[in-house]
Protein backbone atom coordinates (compact mmCIF):
# COMPACT_ATOMS: atom_id res chain seq x y z
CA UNK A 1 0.00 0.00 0.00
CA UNK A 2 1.47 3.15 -1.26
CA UNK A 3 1.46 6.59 1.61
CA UNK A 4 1.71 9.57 -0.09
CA UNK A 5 2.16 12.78 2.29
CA UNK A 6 1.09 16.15 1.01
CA UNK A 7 2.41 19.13 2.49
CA UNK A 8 0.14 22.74 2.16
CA UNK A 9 2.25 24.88 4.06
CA UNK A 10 3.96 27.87 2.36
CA UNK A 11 7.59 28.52 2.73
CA UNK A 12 6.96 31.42 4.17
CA UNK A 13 4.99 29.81 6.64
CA UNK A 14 7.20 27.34 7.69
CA UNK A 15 8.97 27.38 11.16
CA UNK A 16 12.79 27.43 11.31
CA UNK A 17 14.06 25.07 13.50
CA UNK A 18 17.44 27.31 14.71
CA UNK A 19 18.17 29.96 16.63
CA UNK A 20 18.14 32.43 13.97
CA UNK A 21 16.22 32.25 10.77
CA UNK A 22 18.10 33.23 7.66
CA UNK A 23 15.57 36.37 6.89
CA UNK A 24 16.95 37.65 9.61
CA UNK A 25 20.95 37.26 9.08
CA UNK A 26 19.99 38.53 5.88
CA UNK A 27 18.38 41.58 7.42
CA UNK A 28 20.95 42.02 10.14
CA UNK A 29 24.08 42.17 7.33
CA UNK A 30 21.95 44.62 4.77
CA UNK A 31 21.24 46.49 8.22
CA UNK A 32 25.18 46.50 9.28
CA UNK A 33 26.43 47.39 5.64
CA UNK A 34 24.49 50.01 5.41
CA UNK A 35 25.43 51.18 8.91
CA UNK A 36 28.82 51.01 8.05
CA UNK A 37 28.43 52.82 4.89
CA UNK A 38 26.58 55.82 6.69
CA UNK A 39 29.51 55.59 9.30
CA UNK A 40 32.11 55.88 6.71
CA UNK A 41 29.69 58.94 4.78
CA UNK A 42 29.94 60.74 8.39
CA UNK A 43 33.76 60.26 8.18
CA UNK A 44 34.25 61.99 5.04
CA UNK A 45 32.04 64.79 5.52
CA UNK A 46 33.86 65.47 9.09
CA UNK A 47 36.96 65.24 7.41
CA UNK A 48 36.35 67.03 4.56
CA UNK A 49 34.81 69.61 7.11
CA UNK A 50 38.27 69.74 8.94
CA UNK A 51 40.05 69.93 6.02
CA UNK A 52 37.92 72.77 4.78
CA UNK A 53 38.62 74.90 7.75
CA UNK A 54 42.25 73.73 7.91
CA UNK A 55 42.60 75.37 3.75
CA UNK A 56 40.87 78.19 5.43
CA UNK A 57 42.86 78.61 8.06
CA UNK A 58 46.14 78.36 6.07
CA UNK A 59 44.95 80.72 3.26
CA UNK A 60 44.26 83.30 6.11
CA UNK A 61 48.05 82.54 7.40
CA UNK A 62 48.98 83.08 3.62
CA UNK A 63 46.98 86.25 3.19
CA UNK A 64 48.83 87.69 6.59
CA UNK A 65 52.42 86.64 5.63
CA UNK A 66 52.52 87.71 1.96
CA UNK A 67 53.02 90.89 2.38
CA UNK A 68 56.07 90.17 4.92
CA UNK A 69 57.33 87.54 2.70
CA UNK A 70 57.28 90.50 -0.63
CA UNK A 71 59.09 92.69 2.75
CA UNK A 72 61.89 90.10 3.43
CA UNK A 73 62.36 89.49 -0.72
CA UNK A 74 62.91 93.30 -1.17
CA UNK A 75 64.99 93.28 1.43
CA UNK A 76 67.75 90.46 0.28
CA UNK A 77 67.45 92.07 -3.40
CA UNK A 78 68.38 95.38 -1.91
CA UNK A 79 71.36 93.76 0.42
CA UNK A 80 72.39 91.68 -2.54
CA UNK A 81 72.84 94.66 -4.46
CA UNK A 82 74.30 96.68 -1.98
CA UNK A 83 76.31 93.48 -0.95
CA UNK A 84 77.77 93.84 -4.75
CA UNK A 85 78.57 97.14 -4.87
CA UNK A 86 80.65 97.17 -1.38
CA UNK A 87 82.14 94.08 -3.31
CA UNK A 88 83.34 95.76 -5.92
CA UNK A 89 84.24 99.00 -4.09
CA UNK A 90 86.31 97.09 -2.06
CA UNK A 91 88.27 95.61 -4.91
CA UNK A 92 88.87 99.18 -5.97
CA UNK A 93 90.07 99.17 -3.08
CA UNK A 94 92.45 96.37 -2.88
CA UNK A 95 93.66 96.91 -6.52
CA UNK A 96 95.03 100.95 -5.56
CA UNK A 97 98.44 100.98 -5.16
CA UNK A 98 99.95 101.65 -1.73
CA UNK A 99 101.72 105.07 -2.81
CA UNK A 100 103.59 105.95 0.77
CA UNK A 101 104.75 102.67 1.26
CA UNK A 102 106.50 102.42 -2.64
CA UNK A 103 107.99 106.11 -1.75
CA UNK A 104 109.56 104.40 1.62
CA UNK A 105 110.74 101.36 -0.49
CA UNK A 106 112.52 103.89 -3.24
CA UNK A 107 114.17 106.23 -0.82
CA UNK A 108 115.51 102.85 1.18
CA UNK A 109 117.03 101.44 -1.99
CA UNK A 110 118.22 104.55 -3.76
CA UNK A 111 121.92 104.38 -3.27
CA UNK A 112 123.91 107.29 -1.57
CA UNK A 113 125.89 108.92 -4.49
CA UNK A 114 122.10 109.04 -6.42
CA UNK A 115 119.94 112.17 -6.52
CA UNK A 116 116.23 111.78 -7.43
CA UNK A 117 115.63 114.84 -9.44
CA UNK A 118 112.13 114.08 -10.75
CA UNK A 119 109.69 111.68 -9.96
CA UNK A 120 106.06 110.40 -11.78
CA UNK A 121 103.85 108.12 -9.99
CA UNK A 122 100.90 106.31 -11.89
CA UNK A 123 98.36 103.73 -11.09
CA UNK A 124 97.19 102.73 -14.73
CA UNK A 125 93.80 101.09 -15.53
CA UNK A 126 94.68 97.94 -18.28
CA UNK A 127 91.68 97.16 -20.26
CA UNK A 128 91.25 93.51 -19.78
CA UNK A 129 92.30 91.18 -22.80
CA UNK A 130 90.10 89.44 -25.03
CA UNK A 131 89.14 85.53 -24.13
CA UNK A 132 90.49 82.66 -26.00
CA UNK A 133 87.09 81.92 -27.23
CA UNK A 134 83.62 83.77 -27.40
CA UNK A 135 81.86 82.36 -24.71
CA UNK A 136 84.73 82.26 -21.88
CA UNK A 137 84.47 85.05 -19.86
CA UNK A 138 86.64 88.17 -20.36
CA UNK A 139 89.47 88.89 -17.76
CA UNK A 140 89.24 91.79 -15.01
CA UNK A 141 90.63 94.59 -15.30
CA UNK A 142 93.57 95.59 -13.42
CA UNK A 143 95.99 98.35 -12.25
CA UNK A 144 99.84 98.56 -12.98
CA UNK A 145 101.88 101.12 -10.94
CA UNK A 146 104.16 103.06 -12.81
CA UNK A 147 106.72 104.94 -11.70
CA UNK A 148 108.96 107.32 -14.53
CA UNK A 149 112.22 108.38 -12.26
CA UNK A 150 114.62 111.25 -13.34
CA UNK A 151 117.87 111.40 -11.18
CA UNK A 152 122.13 111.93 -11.32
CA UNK A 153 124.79 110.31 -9.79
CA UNK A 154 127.48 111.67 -7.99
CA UNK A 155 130.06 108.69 -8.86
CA UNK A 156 132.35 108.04 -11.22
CA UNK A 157 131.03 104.55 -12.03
CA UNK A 158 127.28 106.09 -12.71
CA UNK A 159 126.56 102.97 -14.76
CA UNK A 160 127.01 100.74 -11.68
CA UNK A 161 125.31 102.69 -9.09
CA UNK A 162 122.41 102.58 -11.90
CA UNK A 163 122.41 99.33 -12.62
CA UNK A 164 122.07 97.88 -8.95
CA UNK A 165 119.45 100.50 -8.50
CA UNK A 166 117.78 98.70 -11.46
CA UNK A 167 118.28 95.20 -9.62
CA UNK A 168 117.22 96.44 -5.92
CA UNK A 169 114.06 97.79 -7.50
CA UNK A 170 113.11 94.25 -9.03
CA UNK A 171 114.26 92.07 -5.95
CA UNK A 172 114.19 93.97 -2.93
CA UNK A 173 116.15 92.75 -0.10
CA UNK A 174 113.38 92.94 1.97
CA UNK A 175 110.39 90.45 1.08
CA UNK A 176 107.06 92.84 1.96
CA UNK A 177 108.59 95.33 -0.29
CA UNK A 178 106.89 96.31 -2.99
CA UNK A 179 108.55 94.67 -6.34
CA UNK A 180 108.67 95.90 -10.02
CA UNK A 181 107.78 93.25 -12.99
CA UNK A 182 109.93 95.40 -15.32
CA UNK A 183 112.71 98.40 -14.54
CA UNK A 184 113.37 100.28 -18.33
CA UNK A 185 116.86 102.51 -18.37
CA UNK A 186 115.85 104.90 -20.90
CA UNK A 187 118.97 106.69 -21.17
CA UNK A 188 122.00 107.64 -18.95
CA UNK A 189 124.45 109.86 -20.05
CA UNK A 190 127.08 112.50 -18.81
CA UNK A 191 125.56 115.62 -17.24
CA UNK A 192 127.77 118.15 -19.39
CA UNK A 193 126.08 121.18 -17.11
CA UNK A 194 128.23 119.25 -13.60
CA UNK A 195 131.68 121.14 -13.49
CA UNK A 196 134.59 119.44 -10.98
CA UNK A 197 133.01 115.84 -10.49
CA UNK A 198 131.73 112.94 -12.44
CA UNK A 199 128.14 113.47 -12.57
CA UNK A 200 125.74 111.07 -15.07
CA UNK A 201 122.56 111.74 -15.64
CA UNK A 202 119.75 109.01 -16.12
CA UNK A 203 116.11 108.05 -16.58
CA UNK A 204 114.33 105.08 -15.50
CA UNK A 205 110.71 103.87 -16.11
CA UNK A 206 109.40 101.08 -13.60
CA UNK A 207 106.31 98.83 -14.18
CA UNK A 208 104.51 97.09 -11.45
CA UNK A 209 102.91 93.77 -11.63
CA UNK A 210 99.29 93.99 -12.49
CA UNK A 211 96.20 94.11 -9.94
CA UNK A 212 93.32 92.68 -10.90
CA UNK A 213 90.38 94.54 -10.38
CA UNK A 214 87.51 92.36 -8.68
């Protein structure tokens, strides 16, 4: 005999036999996703919020400092530029020649039997030279003492006494003296006006060694 069992109860209307029925798990997660995604909508707005005020807050800062930042920028143009000028005064400075100390240095090493009858001091400006190559930067200037000397000598040897004037004027025995690069006799001859002594007359031109001009 066959038993056949029919069963009119919806699925709806059936009973769960756990603790928890799925409808509800499935209503719990929808509930806690969508609590978490309201939680994490609250974040951003409060952050954004902060952030907001923060921009707000630093563009105010901005608005205050600019016009002590423009200050402090005028300010280290104008020292720079004053900063170059007192640079290049002071090598001005630097390159003029020491005038007493060179008259010291001459009267030391002019010899006893020599008379300095005329003397021409110069500190000459030398335009710089022109660079190996067009985009090299030109050379400084720079100054070059000169000194033109007119003088006798109360010796008979006048070419000697010249001569080691010439050599005590390009190596000085003493080594913070002032040196010449070049010493030029330009002439030296007899003074014909002396009567009763040898007297020679003669004319030197000294060149010192350049200074460059910073």
């Amino acid at each position: 005999m066959n038993t056949y069992r029919i069963d009119l109860l919806k699925d709806s209307e059936r009973r769960h036999e756990g603790l928890v029925s799925p409808r509800f798990l499935v209503k719990t997660g929808v509930f806690l996703v969508f609590g978490i995604l309201l939680l994490a909508l609250a974040y951003l707005v409060v952050t954004e919020s902060m952030l907001r005020g923060d921009r707000t807050n630093l563009e105010a800062t901005l608005q205050t400092l600019e016009p002590r930042h423009r200050a402090v920028r005028e300010w280290q143009r104008t020292h720079e530029a004053l900063q170059a000028y007192a640079d290049e005064i002071d090598g001005w400075r630097q390159s003029v020649g020491d005038a007493p100390r060179l008259l010291l240095h001459l009267q030391r090493e002019m010899p006893g039997s020599a008379q300095l009858l005329r003397l021409e001091y110069r500190d000459e400006i030398e335009a710089p030279a022109r660079a190996a190559r067009s985009d090299d930067d030109p050379p400084p200037p720079a100054r070059r003492t000169r000194l033109v000397l007119s003088g006798r000598v109360l010796d008979a040897a006048g070419e000697d006494v010249v001569s080691d004037l010439i050599a005590r004027l390009q190596a000085p025995g003493d080594p913070d003296a002032p040196a010449f690069r070049s010493v030029t006799l330009v002439s030296l001859q007899r003074d014909r006006r002396a009567t009763g002594a040898e007297v020679s007359a003669f004319d030197l031109d000294a060149s010192g060694f350049p200074r460059e001009i910073r």
